[in-house]
PDB file of N, CA and C in Angstrom:
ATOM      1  N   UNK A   1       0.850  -1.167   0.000  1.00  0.00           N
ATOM      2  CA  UNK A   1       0.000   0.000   0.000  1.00  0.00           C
ATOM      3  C   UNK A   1       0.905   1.242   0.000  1.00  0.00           C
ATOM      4  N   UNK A   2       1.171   1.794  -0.859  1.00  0.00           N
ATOM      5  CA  UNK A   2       2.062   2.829  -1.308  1.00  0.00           C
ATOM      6  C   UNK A   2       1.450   4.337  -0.716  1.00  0.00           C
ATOM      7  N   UNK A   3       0.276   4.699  -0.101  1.00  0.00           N
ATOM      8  CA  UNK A   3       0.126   5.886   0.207  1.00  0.00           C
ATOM      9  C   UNK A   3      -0.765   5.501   1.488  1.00  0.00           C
ATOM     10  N   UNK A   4      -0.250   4.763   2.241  1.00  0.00           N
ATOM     11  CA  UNK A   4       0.138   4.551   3.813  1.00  0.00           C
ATOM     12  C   UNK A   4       0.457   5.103   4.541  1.00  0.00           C
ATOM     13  N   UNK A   5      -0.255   5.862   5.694  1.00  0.00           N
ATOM     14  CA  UNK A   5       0.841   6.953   6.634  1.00  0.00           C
ATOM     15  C   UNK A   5       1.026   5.948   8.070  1.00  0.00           C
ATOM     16  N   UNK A   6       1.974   6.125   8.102  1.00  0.00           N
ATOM     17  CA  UNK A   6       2.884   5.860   9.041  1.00  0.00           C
ATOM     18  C   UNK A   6       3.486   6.289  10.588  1.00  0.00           C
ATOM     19  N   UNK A   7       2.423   6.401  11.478  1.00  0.00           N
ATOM     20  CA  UNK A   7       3.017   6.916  13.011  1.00  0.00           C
ATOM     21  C   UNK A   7       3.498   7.131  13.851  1.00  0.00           C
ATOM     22  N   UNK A   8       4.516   7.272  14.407  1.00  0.00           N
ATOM     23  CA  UNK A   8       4.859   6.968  15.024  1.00  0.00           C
ATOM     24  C   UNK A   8       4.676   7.152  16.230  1.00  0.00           C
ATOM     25  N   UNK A   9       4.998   6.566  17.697  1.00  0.00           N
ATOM     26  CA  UNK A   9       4.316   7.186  18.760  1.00  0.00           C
ATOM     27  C   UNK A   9       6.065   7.931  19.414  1.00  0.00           C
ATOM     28  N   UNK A  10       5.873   9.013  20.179  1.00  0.00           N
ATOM     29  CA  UNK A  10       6.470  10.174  20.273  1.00  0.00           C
ATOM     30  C   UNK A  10       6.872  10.017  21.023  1.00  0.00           C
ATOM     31  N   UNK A  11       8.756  10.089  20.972  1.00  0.00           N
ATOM     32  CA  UNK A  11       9.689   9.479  21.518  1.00  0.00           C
ATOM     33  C   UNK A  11       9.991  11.009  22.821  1.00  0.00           C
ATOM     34  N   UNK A  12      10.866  10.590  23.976  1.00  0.00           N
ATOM     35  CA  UNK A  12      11.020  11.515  24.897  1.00  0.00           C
ATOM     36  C   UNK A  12      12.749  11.369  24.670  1.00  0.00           C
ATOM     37  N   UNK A  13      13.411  12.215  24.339  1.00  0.00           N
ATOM     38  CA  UNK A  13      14.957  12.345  24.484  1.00  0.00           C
ATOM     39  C   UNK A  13      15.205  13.365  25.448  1.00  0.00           C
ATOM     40  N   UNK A  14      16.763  12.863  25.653  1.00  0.00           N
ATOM     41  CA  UNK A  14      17.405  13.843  26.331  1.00  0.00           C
ATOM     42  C   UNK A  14      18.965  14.105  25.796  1.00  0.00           C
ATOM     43  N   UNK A  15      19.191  15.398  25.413  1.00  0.00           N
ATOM     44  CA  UNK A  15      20.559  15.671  25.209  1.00  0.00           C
ATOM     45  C   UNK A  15      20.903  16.309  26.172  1.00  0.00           C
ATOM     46  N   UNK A  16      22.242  16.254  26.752  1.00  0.00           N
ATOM     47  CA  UNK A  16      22.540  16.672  27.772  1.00  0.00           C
ATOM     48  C   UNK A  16      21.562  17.419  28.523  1.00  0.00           C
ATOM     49  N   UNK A  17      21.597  18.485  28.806  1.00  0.00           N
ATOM     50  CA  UNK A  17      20.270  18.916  29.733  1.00  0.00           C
ATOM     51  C   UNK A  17      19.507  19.389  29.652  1.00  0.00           C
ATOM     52  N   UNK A  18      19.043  18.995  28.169  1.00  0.00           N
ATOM     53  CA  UNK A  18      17.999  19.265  26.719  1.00  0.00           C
ATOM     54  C   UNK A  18      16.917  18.045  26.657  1.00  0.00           C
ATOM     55  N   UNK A  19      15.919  17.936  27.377  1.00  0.00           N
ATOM     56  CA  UNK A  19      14.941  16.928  26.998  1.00  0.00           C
ATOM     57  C   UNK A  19      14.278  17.314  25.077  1.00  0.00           C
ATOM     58  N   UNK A  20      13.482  16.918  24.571  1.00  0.00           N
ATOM     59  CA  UNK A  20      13.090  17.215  23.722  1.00  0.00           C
ATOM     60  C   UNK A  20      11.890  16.125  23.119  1.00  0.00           C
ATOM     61  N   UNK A  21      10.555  15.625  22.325  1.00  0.00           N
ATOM     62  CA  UNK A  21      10.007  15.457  21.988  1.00  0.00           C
ATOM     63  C   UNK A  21      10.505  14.881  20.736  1.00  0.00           C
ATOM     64  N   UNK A  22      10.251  14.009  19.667  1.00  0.00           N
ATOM     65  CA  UNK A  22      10.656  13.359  18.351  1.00  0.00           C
ATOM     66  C   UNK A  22       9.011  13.043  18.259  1.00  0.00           C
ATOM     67  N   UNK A  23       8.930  13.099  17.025  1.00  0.00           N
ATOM     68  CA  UNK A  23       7.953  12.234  16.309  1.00  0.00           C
ATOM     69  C   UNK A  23       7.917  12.286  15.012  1.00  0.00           C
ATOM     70  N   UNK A  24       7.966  11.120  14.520  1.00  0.00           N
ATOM     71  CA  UNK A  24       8.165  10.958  13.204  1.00  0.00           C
ATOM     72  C   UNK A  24       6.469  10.329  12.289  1.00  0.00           C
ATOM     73  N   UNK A  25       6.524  11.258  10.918  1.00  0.00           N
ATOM     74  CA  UNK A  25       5.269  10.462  10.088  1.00  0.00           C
ATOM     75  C   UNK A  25       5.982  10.211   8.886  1.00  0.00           C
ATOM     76  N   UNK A  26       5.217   8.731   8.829  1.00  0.00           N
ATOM     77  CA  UNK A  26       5.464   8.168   6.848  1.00  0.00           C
ATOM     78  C   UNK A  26       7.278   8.025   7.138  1.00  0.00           C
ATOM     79  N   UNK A  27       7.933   7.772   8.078  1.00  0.00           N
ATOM     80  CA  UNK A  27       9.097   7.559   8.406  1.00  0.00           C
ATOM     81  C   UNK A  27       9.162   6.772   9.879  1.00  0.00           C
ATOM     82  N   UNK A  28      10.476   6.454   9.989  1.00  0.00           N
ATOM     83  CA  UNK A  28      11.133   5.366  11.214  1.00  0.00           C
ATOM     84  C   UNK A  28      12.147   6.523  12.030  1.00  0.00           C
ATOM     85  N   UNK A  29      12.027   6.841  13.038  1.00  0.00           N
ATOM     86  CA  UNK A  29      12.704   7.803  13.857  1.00  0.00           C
ATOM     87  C   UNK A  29      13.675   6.470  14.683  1.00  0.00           C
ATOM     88  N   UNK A  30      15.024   6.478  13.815  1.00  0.00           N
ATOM     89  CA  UNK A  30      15.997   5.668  13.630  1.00  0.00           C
ATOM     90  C   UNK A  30      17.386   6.157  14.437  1.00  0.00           C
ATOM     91  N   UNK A  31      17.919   5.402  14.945  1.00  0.00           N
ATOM     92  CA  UNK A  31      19.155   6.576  15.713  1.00  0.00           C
ATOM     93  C   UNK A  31      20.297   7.349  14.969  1.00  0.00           C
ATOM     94  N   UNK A  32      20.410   6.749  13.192  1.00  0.00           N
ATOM     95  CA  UNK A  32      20.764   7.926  12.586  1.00  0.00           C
ATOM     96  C   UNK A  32      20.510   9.563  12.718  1.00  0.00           C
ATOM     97  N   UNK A  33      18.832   9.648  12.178  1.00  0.00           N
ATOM     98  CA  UNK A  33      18.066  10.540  12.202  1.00  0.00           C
ATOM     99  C   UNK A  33      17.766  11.270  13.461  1.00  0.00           C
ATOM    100  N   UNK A  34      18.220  10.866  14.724  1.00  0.00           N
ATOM    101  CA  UNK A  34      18.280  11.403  15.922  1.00  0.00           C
ATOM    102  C   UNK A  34      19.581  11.859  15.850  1.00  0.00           C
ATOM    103  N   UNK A  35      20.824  11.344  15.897  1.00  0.00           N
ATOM    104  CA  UNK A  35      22.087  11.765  15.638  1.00  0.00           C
ATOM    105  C   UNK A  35      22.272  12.956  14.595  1.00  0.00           C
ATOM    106  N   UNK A  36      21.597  13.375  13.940  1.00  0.00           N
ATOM    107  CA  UNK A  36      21.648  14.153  12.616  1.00  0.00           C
ATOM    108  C   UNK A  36      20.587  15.333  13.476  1.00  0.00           C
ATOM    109  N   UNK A  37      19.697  14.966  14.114  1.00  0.00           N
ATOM    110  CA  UNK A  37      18.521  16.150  14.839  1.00  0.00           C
ATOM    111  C   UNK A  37      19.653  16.558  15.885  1.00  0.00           C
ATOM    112  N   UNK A  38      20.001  15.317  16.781  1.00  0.00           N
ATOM    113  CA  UNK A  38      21.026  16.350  18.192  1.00  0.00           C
ATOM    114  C   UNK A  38      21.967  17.106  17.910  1.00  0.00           C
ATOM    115  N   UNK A  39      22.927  16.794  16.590  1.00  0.00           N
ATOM    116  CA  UNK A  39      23.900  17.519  16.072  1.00  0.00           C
ATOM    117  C   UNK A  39      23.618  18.722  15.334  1.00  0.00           C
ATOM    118  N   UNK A  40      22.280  18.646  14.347  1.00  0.00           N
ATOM    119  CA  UNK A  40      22.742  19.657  14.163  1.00  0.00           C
ATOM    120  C   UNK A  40      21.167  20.552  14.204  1.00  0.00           C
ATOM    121  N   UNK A  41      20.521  20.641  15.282  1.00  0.00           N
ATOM    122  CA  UNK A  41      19.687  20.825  15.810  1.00  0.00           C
ATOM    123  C   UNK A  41      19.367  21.568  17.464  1.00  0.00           C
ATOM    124  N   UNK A  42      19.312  20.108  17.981  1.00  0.00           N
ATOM    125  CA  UNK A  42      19.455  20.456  19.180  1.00  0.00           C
ATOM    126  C   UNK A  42      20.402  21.141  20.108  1.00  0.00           C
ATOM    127  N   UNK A  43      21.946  20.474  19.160  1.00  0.00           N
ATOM    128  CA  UNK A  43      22.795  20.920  20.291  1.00  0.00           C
ATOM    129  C   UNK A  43      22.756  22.430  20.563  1.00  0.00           C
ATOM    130  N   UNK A  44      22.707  23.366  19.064  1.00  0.00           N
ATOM    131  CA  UNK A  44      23.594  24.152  19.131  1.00  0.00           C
ATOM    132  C   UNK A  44      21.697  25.253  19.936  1.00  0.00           C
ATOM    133  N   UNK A  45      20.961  24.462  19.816  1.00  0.00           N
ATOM    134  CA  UNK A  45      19.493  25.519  20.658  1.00  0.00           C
ATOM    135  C   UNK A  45      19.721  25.291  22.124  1.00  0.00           C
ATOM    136  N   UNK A  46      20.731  24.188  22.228  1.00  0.00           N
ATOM    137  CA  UNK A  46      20.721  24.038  23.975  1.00  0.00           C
ATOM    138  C   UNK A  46      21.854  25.185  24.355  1.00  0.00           C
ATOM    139  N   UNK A  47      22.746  25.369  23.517  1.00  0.00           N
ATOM    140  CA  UNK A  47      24.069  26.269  24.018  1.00  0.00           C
ATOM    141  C   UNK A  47      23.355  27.647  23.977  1.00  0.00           C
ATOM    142  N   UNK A  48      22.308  28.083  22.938  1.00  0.00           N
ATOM    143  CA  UNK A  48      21.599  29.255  22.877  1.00  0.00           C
ATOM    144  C   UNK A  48      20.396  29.035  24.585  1.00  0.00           C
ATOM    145  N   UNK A  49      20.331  28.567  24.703  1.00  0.00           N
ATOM    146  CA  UNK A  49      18.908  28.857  26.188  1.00  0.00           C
ATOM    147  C   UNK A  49      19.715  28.087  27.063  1.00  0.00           C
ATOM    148  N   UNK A  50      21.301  27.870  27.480  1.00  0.00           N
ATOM    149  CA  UNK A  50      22.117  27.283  28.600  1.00  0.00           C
ATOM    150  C   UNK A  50      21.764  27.607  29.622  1.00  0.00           C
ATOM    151  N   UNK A  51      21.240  29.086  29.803  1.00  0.00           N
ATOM    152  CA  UNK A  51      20.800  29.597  31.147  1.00  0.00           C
ATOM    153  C   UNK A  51      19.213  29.539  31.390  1.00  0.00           C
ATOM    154  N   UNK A  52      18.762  28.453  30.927  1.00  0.00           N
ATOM    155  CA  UNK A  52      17.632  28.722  30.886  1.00  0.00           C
ATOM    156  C   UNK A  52      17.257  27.430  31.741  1.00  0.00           C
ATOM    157  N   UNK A  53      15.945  26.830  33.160  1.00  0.00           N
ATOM    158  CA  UNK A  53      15.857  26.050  33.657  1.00  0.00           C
ATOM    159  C   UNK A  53      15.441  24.720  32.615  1.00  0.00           C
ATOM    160  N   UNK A  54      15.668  23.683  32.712  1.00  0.00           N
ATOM    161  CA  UNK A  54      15.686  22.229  32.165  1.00  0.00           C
ATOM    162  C   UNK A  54      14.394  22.643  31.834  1.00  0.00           C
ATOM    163  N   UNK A  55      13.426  22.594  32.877  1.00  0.00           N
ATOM    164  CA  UNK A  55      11.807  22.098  32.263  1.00  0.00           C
ATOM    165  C   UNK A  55      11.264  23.375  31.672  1.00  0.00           C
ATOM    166  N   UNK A  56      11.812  24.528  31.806  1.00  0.00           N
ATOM    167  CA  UNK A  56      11.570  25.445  30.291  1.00  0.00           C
ATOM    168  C   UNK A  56      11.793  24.926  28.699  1.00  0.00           C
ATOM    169  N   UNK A  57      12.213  24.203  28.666  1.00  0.00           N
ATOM    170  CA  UNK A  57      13.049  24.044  27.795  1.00  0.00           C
ATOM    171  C   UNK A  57      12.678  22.399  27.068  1.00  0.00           C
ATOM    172  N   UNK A  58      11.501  22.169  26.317  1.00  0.00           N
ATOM    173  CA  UNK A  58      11.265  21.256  25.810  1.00  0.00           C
ATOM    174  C   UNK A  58      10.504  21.468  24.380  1.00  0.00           C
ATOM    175  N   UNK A  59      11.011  20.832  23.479  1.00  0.00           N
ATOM    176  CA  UNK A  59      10.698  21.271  22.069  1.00  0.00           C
ATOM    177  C   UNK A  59      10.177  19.984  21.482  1.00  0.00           C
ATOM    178  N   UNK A  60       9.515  20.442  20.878  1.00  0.00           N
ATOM    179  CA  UNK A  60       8.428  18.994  20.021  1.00  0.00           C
ATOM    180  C   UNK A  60       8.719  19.186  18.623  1.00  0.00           C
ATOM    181  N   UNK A  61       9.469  18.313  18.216  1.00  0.00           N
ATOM    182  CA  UNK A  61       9.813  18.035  16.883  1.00  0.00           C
ATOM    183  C   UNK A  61       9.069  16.622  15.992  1.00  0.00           C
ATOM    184  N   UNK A  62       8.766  17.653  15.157  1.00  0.00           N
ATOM    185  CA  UNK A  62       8.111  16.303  14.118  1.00  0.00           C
ATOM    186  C   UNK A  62       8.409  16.333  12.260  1.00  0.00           C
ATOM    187  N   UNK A  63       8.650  15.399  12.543  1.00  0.00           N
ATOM    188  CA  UNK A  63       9.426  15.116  11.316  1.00  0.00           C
ATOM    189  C   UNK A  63       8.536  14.006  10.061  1.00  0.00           C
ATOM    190  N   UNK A  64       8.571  14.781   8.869  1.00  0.00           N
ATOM    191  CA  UNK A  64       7.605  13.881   8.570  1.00  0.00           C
ATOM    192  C   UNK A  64       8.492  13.510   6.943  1.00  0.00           C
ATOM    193  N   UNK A  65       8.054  12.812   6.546  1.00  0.00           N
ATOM    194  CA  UNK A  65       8.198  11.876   4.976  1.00  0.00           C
ATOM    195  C   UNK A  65       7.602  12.541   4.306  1.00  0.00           C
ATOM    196  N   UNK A  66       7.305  12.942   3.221  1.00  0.00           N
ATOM    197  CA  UNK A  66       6.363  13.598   1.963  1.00  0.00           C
ATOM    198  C   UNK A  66       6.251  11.940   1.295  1.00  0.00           C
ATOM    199  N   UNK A  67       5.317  12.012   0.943  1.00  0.00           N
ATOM    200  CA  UNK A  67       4.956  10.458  -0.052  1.00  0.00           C
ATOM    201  C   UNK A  67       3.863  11.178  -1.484  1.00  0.00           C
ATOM    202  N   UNK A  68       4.646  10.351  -2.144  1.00  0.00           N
ATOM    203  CA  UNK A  68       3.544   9.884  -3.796  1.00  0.00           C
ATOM    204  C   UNK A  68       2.472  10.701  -3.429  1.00  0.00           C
ATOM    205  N   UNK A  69       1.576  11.567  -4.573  1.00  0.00           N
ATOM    206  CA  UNK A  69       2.021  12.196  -5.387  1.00  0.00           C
ATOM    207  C   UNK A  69       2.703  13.428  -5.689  1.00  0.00           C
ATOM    208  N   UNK A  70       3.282  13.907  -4.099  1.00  0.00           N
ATOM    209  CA  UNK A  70       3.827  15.456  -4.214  1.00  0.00           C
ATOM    210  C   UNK A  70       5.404  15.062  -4.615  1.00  0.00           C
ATOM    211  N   UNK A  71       5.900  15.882  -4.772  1.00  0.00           N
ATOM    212  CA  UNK A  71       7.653  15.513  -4.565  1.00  0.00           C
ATOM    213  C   UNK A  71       7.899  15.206  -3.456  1.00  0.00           C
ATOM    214  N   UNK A  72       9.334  14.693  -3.613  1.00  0.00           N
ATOM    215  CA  UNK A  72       9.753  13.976  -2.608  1.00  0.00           C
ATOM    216  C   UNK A  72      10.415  14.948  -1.863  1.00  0.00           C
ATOM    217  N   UNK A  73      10.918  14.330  -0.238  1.00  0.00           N
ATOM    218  CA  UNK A  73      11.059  15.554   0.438  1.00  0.00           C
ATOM    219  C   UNK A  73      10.325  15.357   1.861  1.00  0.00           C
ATOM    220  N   UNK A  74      10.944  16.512   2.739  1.00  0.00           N
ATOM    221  CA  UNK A  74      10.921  16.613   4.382  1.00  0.00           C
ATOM    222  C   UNK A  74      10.436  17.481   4.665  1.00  0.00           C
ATOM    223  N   UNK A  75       9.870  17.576   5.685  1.00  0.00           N
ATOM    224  CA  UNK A  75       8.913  18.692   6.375  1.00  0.00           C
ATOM    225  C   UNK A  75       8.869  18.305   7.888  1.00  0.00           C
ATOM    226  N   UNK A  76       9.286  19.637   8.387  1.00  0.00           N
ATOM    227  CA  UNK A  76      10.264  19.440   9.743  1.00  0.00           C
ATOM    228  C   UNK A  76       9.640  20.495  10.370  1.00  0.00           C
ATOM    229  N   UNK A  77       8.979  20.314  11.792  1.00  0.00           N
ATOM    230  CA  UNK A  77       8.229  21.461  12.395  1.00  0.00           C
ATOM    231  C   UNK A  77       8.936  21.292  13.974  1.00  0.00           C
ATOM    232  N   UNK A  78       9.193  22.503  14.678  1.00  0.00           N
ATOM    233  CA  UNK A  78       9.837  22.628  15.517  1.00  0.00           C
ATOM    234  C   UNK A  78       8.625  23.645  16.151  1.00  0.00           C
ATOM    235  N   UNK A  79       8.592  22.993  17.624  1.00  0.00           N
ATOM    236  CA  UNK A  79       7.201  23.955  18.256  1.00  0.00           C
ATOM    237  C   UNK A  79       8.043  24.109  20.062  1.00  0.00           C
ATOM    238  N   UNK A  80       8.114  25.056  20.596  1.00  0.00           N
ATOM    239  CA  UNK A  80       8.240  25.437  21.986  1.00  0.00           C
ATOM    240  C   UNK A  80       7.552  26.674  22.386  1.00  0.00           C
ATOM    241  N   UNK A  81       7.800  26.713  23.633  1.00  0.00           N
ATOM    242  CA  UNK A  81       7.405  27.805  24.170  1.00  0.00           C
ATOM    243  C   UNK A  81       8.066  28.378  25.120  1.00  0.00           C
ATOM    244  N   UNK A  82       8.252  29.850  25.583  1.00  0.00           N
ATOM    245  CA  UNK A  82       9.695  30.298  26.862  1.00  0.00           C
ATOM    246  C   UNK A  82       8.947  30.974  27.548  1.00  0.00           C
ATOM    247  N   UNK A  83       9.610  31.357  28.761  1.00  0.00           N
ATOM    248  CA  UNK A  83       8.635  32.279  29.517  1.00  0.00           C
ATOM    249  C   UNK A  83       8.191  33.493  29.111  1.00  0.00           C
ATOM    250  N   UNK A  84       7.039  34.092  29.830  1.00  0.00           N
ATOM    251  CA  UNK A  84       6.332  34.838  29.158  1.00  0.00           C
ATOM    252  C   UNK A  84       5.679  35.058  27.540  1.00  0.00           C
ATOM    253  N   UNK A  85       5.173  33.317  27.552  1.00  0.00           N
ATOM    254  CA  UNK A  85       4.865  33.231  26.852  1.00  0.00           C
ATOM    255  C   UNK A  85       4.688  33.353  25.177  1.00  0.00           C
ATOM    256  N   UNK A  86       6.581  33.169  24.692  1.00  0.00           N
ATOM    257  CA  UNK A  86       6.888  33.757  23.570  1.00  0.00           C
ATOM    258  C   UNK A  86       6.873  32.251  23.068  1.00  0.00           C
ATOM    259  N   UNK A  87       6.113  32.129  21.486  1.00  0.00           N
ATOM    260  CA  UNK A  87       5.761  30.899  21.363  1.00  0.00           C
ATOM    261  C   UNK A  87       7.267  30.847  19.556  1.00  0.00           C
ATOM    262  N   UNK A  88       7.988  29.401  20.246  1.00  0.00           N
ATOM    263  CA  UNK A  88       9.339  29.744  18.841  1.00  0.00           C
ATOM    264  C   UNK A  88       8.350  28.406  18.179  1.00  0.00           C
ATOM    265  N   UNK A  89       8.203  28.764  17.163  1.00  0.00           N
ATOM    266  CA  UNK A  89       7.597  28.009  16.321  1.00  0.00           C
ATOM    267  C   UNK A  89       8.549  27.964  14.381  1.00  0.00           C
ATOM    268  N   UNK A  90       8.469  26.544  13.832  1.00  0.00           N
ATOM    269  CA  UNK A  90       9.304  26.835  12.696  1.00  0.00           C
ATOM    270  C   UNK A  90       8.913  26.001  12.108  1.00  0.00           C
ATOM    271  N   UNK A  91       8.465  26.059  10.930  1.00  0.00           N
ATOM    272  CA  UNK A  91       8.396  24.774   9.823  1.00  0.00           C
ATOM    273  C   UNK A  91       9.132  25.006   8.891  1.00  0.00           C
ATOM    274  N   UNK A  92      10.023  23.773   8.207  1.00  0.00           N
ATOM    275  CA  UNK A  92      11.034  23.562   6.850  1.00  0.00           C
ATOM    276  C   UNK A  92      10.383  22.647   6.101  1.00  0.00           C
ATOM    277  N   UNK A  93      10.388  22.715   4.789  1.00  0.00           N
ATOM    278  CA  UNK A  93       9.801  21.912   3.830  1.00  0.00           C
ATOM    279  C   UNK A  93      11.280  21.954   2.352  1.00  0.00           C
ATOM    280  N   UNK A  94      11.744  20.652   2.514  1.00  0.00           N
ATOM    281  CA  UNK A  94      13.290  20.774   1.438  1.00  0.00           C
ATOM    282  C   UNK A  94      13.162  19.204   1.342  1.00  0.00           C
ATOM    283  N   UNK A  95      13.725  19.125  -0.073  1.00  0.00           N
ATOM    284  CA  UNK A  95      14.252  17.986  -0.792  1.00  0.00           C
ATOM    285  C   UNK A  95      15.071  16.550   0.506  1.00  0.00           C
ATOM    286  N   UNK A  96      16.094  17.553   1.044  1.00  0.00           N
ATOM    287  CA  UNK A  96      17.070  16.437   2.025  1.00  0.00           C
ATOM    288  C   UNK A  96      16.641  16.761   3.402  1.00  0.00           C
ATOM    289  N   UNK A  97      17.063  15.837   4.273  1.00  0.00           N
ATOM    290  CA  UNK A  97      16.603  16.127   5.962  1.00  0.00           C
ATOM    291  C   UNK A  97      17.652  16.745   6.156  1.00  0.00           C
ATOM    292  N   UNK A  98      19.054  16.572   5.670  1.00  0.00           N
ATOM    293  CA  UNK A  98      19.757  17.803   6.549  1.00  0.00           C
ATOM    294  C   UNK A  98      19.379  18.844   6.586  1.00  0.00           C
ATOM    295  N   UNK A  99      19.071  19.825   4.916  1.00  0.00           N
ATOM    296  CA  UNK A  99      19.634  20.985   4.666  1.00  0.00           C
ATOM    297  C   UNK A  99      17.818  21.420   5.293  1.00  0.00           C
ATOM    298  N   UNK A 100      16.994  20.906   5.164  1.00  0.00           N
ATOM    299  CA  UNK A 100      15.502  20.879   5.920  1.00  0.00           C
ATOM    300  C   UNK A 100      15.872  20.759   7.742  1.00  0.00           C
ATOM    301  N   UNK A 101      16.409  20.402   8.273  1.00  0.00           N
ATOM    302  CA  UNK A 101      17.128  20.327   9.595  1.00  0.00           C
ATOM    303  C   UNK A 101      18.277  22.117   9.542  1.00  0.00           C
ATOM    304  N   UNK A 102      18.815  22.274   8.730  1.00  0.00           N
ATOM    305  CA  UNK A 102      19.934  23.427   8.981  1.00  0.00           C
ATOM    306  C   UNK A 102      18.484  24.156   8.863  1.00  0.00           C
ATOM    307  N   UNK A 103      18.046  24.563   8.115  1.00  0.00           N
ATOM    308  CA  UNK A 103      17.311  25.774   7.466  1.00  0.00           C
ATOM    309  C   UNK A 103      16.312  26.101   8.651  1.00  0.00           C
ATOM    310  N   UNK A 104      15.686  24.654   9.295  1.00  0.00           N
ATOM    311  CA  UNK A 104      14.737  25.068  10.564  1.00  0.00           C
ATOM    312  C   UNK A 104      15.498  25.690  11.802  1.00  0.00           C
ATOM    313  N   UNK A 105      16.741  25.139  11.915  1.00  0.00           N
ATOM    314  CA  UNK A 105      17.773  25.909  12.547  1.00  0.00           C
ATOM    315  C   UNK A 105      18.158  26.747  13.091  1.00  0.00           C
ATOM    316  N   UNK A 106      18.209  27.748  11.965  1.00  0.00           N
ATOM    317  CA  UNK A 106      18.386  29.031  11.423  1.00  0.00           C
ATOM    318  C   UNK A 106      17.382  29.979  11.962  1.00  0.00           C
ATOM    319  N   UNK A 107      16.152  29.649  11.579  1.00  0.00           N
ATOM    320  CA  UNK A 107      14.879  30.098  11.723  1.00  0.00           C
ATOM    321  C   UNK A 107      14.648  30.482  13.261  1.00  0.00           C
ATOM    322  N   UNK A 108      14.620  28.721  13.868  1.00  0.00           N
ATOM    323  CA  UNK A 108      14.644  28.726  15.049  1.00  0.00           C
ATOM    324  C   UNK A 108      15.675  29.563  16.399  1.00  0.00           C
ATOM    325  N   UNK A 109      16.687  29.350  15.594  1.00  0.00           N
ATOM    326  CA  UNK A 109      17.808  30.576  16.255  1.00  0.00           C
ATOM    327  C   UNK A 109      17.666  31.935  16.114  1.00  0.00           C
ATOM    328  N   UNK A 110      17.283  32.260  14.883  1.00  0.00           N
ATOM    329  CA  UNK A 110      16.925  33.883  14.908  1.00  0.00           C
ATOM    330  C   UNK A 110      15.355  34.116  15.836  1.00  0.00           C
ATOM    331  N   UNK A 111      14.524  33.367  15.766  1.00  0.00           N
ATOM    332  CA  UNK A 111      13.344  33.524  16.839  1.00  0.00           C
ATOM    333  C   UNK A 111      14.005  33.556  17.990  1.00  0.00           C
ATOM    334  N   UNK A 112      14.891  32.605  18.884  1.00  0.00           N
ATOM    335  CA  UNK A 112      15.347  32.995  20.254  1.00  0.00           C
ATOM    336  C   UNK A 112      16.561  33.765  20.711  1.00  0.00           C
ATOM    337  N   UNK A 113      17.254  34.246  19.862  1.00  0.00           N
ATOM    338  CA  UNK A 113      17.806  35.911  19.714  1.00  0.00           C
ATOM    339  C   UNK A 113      16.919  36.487  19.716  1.00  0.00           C
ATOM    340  N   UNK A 114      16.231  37.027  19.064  1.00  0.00           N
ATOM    341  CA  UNK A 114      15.320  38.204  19.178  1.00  0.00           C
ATOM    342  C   UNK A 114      13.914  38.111  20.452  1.00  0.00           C
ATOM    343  N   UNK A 115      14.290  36.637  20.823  1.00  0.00           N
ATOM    344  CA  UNK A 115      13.560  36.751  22.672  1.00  0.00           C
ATOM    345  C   UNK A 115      14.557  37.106  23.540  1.00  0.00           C
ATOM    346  N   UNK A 116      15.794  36.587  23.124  1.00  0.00           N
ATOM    347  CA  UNK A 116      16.689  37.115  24.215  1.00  0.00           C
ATOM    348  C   UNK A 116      17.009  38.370  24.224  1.00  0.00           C
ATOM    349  N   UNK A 117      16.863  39.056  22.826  1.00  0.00           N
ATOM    350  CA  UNK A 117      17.467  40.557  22.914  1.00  0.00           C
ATOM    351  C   UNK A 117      16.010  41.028  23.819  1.00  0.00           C
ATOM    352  N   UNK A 118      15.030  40.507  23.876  1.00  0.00           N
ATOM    353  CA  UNK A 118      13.760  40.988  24.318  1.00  0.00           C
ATOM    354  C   UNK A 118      13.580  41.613  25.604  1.00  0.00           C
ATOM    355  N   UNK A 119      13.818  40.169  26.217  1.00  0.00           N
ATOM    356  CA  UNK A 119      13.832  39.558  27.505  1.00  0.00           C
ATOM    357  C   UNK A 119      14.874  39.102  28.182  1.00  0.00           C
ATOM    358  N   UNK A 120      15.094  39.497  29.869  1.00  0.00           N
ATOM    359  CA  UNK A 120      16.347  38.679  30.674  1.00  0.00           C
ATOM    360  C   UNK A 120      15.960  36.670  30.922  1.00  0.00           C
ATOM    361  N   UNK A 121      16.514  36.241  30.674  1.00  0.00           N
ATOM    362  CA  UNK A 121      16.106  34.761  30.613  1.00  0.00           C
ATOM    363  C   UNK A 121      15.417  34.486  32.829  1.00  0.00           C
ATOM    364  N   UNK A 122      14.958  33.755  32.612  1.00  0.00           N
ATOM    365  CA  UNK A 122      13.722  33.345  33.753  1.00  0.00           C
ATOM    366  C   UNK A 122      15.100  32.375  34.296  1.00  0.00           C
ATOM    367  N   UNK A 123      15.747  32.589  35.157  1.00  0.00           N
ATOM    368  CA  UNK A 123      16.368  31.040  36.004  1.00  0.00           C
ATOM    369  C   UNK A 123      15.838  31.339  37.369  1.00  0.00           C
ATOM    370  N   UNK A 124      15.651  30.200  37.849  1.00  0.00           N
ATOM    371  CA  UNK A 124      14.470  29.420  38.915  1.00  0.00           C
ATOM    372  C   UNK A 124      15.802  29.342  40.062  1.00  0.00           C
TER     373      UNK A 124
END
């Protein structure tokens, strides 16, 4: 059955003192594809909110497959929220999961600069 979606149920990680959310559709959330999200993803959003408490700090990533008949291709949504309620939200839609992984990145980093230039970060 070729236009099958595929669920997955929604994994709980932790990078160093970065919990985070995975879920994968129409794909296998594989420990490649986690290795490729912590590197070049997660790590570098945990060094951006370092001062920020652990349970602030949880992001729901979902990662999905494009299938038959659109092009082929990734679509990568990154959803959190920080105190006072500033909501970093990002969707990528690209051919490869990396450069769909860098590009949400990007996005996602310029949203929490411009909370930090905002705001003094909340530590508990």
């Amino acid at each position: 059955m070729k236009n099958a979606t595929l669920s997955l149920p929604t994994h709980l990680l932790i990078h160093s003192s970065m919990q985070y959310q995975i879920t994968g559709s129409n794909l296998e959330i594989t420990d490649k594809i986690r290795k490729v999200i912590d590197t070049n993803l997660i790590e570098p959003l945990d060094k951006l909110l370092r001062k920020f408490d652990d349970d602030v700090k949880l992001p729901k990533v979902k990662v999905s497959k494009k299938v038959p008949p659109g092009p082929p291709g990734y679509i990568i949504n990154f959803d959190m929220w920080l105190p006072g309620k500033f909501h970093v939200y990002a969707e990528e839609d690209y051919k490869t999961l990396i450069t769909c992984i860098t590009k949400l990145r990007e996005d996602v980093e310029t949203q929490i600069k411009k909370y930090r230039g905002n705001k003094r970060p909340h530590v508990g």
